[in-house]
PDB file of N, CA and C in Angstrom:
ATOM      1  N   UNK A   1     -11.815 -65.251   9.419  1.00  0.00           N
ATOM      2  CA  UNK A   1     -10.703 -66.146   9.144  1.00  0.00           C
ATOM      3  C   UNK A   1      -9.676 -65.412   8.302  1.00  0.00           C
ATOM      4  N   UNK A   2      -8.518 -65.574   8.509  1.00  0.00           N
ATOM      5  CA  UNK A   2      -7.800 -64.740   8.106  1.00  0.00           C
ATOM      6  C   UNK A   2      -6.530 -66.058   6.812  1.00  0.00           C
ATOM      7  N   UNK A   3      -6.264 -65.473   6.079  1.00  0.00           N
ATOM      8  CA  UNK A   3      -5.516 -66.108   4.941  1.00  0.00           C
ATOM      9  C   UNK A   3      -4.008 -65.470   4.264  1.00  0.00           C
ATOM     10  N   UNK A   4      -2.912 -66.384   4.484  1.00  0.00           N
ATOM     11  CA  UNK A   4      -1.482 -65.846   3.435  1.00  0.00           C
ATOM     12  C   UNK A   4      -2.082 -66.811   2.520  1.00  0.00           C
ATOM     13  N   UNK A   5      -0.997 -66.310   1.384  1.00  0.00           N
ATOM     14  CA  UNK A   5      -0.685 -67.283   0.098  1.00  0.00           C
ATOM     15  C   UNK A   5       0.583 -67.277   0.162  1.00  0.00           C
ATOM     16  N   UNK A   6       1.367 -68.373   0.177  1.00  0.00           N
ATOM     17  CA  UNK A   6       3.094 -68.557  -0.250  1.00  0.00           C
ATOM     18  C   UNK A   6       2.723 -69.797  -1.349  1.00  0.00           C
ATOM     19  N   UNK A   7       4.196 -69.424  -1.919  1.00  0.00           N
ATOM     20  CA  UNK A   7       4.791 -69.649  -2.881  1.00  0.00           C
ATOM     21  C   UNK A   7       5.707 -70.880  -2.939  1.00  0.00           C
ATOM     22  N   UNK A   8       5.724 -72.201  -3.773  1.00  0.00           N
ATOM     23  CA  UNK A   8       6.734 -73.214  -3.290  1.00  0.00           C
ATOM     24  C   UNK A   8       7.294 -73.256  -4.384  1.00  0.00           C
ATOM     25  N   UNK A   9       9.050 -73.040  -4.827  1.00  0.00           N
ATOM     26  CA  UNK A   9       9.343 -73.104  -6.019  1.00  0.00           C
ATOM     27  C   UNK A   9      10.178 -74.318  -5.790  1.00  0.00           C
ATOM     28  N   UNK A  10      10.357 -75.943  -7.037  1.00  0.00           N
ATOM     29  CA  UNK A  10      11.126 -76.972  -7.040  1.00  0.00           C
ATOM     30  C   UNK A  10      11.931 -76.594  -7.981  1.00  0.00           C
ATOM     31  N   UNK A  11      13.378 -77.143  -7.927  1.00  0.00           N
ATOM     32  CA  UNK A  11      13.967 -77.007  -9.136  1.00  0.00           C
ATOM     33  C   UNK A  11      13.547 -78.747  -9.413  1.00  0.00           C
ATOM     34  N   UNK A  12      13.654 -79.013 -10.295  1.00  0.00           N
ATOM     35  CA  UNK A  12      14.060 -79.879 -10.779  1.00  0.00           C
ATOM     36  C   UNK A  12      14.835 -80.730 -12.282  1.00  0.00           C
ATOM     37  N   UNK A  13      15.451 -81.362 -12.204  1.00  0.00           N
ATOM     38  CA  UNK A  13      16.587 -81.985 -13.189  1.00  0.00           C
ATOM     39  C   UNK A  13      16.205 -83.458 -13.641  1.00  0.00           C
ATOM     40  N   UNK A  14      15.944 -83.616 -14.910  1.00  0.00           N
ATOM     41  CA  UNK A  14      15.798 -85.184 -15.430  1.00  0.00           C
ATOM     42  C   UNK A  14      15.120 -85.976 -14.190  1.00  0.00           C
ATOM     43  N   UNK A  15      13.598 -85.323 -14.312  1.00  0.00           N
ATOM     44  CA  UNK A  15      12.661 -85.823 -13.218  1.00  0.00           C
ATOM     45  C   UNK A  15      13.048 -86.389 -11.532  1.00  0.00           C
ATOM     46  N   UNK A  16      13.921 -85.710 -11.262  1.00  0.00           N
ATOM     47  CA  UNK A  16      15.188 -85.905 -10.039  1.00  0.00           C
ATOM     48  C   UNK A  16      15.247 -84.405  -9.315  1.00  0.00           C
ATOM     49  N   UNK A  17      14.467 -84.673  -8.108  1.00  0.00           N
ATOM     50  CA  UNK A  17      14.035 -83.219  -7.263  1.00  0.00           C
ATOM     51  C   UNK A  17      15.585 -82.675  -6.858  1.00  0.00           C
ATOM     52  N   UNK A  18      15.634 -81.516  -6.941  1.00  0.00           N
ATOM     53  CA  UNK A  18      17.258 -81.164  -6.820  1.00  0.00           C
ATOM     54  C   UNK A  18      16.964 -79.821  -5.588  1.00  0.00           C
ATOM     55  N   UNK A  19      15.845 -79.114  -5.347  1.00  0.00           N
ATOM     56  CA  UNK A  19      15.953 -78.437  -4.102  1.00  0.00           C
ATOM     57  C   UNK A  19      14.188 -77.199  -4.033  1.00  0.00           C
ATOM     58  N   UNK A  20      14.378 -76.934  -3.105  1.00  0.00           N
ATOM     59  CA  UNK A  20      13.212 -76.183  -3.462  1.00  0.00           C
ATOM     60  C   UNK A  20      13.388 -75.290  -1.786  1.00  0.00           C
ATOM     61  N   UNK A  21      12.702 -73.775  -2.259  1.00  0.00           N
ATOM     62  CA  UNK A  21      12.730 -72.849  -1.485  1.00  0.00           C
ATOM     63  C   UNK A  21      10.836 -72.336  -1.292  1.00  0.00           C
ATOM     64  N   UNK A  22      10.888 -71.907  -0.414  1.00  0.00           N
ATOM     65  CA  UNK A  22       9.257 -70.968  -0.185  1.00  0.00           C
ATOM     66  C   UNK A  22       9.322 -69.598  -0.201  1.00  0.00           C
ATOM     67  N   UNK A  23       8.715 -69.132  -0.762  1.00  0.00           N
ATOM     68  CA  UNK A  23       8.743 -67.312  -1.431  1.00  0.00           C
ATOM     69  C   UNK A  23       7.022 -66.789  -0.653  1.00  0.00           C
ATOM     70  N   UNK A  24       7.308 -65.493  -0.717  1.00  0.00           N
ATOM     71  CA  UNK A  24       5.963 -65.073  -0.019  1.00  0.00           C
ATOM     72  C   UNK A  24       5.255 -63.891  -0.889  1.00  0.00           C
ATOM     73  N   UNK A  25       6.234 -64.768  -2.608  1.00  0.00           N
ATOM     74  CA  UNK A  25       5.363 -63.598  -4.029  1.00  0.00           C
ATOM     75  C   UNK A  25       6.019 -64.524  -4.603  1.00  0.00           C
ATOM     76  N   UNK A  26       5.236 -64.622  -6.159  1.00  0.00           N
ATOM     77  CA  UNK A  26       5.005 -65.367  -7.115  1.00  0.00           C
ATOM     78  C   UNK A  26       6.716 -64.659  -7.749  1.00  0.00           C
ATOM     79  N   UNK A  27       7.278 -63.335  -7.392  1.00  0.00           N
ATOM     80  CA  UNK A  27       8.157 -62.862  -8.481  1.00  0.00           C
ATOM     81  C   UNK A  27       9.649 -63.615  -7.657  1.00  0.00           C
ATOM     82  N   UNK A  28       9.347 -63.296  -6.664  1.00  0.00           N
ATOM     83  CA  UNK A  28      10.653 -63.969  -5.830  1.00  0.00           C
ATOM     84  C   UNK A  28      10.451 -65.321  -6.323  1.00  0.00           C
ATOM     85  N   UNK A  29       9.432 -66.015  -5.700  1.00  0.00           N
ATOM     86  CA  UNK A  29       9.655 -67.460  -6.167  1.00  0.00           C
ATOM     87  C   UNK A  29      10.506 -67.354  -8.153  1.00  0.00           C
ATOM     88  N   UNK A  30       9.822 -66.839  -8.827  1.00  0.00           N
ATOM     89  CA  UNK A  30      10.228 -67.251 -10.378  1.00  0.00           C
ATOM     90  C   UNK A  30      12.012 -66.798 -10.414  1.00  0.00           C
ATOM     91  N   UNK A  31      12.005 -64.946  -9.405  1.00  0.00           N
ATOM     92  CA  UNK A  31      13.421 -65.239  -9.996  1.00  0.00           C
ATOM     93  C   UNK A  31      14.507 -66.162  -9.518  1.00  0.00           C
ATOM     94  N   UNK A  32      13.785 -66.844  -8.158  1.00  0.00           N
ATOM     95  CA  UNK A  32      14.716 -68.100  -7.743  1.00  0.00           C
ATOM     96  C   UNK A  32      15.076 -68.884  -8.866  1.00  0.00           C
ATOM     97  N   UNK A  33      14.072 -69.241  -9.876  1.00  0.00           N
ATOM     98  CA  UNK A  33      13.922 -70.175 -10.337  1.00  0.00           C
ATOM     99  C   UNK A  33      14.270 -70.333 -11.396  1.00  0.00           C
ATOM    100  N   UNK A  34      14.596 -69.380 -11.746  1.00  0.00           N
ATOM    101  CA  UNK A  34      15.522 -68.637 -13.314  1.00  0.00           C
ATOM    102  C   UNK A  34      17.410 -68.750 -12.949  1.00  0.00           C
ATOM    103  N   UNK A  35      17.616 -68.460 -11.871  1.00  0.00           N
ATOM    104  CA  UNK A  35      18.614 -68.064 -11.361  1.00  0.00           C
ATOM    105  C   UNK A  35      19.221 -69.842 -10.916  1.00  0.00           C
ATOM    106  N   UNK A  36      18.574 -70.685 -10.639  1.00  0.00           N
ATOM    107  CA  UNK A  36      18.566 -71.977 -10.149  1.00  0.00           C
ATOM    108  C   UNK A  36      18.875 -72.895 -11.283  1.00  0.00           C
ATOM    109  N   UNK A  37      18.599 -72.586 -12.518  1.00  0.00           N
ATOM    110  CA  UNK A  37      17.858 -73.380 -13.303  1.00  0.00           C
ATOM    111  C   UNK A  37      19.221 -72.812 -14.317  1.00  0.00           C
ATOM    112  N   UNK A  38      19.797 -71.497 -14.338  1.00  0.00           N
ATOM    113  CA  UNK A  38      20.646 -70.993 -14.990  1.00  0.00           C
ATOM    114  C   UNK A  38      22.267 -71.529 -14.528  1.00  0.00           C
ATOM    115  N   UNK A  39      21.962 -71.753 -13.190  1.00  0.00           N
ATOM    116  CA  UNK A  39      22.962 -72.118 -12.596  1.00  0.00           C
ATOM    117  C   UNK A  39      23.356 -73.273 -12.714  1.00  0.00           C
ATOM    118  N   UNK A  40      22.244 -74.282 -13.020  1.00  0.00           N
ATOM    119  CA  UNK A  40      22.240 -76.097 -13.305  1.00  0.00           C
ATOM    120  C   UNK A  40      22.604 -76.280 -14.856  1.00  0.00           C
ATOM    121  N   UNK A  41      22.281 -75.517 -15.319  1.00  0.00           N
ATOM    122  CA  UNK A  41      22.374 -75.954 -17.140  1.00  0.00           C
ATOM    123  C   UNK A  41      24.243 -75.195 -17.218  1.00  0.00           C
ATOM    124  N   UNK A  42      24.700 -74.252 -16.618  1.00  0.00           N
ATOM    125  CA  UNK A  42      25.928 -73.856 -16.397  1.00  0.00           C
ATOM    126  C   UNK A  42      26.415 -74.382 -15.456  1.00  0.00           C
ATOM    127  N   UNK A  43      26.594 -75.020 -14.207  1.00  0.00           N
ATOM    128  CA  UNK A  43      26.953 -76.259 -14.161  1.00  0.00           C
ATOM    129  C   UNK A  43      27.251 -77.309 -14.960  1.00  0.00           C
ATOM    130  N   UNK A  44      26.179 -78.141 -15.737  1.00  0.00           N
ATOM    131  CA  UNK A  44      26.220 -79.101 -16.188  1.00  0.00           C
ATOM    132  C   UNK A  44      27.159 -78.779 -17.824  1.00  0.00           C
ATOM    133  N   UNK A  45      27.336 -77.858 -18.184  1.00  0.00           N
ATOM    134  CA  UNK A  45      27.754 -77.386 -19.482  1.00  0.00           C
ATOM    135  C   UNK A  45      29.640 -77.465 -18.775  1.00  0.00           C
ATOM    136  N   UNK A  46      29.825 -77.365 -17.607  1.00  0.00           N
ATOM    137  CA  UNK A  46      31.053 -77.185 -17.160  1.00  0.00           C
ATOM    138  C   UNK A  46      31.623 -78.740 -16.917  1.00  0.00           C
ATOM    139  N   UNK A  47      30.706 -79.580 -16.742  1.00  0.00           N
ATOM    140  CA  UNK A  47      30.931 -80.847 -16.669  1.00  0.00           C
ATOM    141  C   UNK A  47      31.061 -81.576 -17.745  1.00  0.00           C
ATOM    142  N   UNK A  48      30.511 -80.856 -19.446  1.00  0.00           N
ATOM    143  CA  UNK A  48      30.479 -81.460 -20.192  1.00  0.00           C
ATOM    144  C   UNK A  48      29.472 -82.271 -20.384  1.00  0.00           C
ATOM    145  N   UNK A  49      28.303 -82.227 -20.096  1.00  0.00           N
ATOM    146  CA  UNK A  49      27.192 -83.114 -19.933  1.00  0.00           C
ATOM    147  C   UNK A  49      26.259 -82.705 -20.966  1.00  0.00           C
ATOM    148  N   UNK A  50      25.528 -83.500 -21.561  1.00  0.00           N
ATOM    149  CA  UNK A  50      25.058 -82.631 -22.974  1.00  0.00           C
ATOM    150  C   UNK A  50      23.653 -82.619 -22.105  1.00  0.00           C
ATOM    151  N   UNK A  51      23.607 -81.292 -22.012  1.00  0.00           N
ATOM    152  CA  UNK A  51      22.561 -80.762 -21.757  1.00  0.00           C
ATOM    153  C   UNK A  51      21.292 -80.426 -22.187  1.00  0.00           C
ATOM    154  N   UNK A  52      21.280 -80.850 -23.813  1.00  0.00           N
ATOM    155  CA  UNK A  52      19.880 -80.938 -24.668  1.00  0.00           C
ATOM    156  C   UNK A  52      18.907 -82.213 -24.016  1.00  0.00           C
ATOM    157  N   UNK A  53      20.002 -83.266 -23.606  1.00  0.00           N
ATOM    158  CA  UNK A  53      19.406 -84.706 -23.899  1.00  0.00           C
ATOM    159  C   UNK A  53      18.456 -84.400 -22.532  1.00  0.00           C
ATOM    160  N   UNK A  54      18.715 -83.447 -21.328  1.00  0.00           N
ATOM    161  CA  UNK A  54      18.215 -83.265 -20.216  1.00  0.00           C
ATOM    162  C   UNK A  54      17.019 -82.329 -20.181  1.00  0.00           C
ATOM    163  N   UNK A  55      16.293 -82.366 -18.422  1.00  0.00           N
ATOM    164  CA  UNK A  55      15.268 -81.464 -18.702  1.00  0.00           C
ATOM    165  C   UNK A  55      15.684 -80.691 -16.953  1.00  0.00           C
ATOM    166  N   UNK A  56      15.713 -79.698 -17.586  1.00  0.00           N
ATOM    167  CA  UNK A  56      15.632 -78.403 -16.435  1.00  0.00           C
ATOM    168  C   UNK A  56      14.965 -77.828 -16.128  1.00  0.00           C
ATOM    169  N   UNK A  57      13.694 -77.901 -15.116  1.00  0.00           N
ATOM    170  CA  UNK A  57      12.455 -77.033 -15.085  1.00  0.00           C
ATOM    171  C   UNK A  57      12.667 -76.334 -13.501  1.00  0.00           C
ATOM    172  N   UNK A  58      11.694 -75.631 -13.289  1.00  0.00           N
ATOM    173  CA  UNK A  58      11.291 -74.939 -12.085  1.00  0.00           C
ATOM    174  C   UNK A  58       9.490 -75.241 -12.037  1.00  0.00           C
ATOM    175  N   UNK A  59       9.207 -75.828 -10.630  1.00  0.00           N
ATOM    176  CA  UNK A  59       7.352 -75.835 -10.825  1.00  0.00           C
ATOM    177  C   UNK A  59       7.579 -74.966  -9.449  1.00  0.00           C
ATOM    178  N   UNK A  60       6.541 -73.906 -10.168  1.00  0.00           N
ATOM    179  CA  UNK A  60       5.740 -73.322  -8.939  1.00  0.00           C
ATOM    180  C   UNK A  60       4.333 -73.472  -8.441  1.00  0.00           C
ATOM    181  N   UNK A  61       4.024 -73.702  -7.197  1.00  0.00           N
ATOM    182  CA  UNK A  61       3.004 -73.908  -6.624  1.00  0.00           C
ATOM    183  C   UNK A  61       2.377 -73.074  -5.504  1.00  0.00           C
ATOM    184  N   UNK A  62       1.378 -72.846  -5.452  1.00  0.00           N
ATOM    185  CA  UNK A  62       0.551 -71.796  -4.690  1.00  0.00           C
ATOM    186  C   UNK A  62       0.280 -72.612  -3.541  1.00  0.00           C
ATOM    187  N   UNK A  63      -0.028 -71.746  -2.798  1.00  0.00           N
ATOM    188  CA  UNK A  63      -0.688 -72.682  -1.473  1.00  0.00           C
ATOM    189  C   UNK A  63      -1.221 -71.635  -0.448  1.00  0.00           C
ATOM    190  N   UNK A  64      -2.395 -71.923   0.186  1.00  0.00           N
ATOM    191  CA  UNK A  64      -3.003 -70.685   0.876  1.00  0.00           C
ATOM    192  C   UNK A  64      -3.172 -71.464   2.324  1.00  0.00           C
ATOM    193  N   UNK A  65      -2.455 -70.478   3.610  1.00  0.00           N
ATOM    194  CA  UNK A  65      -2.587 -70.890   4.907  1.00  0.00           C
ATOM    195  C   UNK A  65      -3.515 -70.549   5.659  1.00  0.00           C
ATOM    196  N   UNK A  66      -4.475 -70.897   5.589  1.00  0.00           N
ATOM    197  CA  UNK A  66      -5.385 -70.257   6.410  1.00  0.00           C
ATOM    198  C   UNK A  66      -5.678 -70.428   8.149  1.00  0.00           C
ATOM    199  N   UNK A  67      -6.419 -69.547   8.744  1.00  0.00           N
ATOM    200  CA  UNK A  67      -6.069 -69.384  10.132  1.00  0.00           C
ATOM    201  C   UNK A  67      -7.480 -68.939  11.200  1.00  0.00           C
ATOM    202  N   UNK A  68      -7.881 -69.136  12.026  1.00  0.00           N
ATOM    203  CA  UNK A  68      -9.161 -69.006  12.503  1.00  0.00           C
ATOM    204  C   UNK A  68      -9.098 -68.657  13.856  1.00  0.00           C
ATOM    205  N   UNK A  69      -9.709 -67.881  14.456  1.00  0.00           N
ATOM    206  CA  UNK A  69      -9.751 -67.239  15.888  1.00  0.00           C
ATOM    207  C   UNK A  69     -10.930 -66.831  17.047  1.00  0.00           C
ATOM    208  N   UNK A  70     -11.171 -67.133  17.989  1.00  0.00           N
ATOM    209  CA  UNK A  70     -12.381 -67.237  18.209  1.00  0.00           C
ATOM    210  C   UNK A  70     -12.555 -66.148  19.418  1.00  0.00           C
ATOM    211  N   UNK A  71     -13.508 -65.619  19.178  1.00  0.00           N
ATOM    212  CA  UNK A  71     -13.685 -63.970  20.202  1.00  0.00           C
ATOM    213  C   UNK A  71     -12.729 -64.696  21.736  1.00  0.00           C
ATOM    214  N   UNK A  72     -13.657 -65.715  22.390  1.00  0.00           N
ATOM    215  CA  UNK A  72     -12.711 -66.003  23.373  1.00  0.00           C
ATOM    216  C   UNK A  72     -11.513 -66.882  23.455  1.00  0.00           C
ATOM    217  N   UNK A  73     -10.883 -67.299  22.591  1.00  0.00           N
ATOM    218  CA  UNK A  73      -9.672 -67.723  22.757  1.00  0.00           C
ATOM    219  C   UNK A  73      -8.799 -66.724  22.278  1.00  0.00           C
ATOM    220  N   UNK A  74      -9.212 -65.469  21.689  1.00  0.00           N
ATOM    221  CA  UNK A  74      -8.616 -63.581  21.819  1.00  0.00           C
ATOM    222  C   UNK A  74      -8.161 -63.434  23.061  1.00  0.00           C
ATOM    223  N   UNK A  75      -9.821 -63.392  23.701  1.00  0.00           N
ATOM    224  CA  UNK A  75      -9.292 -62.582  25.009  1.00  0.00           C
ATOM    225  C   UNK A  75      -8.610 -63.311  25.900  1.00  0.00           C
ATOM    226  N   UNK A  76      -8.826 -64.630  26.108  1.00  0.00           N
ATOM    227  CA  UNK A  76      -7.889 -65.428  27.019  1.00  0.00           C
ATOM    228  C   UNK A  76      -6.759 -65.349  26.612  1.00  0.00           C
ATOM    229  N   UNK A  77      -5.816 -65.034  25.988  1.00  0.00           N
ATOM    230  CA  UNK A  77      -4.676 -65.044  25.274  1.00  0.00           C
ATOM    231  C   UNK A  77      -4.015 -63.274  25.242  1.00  0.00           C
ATOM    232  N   UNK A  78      -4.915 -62.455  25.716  1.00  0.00           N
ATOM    233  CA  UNK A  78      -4.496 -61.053  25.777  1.00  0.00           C
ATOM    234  C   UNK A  78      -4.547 -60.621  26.707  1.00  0.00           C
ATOM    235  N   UNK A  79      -3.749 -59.367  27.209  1.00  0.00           N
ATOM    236  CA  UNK A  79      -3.136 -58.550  28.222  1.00  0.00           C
ATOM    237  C   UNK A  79      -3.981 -57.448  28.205  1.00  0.00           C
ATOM    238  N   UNK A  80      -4.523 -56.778  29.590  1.00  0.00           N
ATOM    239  CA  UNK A  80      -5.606 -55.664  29.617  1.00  0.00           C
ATOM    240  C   UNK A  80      -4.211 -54.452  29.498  1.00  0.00           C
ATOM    241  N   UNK A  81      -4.638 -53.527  28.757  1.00  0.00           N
ATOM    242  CA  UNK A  81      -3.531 -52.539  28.717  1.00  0.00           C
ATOM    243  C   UNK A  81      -4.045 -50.860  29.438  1.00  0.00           C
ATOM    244  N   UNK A  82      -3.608 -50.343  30.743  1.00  0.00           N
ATOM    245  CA  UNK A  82      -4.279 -49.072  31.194  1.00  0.00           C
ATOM    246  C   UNK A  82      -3.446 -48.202  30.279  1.00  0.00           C
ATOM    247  N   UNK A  83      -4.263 -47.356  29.912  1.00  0.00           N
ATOM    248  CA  UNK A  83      -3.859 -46.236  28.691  1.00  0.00           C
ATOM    249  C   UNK A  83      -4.051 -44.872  29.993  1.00  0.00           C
TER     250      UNK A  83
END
């Protein structure tokens, strides 16, 4: 059986889901999430919005896809190749 792990990063704002991307490493996902999160609190600072009273997070979450294959549903599914 064969296995990925991806990555789900949310932004979220004053418990209010604001967007979320899938990364295929824990570093991509975070610097989304730095970069997202930098961008919302500078936003909101441009609006004048007091931004202490708020909460700006990023959650990351793991998740593993796993995948299964069976000798003959291989070969029914493959091409004989003359070398």
């Amino acid at each position: 059986m064969g296995e990925e792990t991806y990555y789900v990063a949310k932004l979220v704002v004053n418990e209010e889901f604001r967007s979320s991307e899938i990364f295929e490493s824990l570093e991509e996902a975070r610097l989304w999430g730095m970069r997202e999160a930098k961008l919302e609190v500078s936003d909101s600072a441009l609006r004048r919005m007091d931004v202490t009273s708020g909460d700006v997070r990023v959650e990351i979450d793991e998740h593993f896809f796993g995948y299964e294959c069976s000798m003959s549903e291989l070969l029914s599914h493959s091409e004989r190749v003359n070398l």
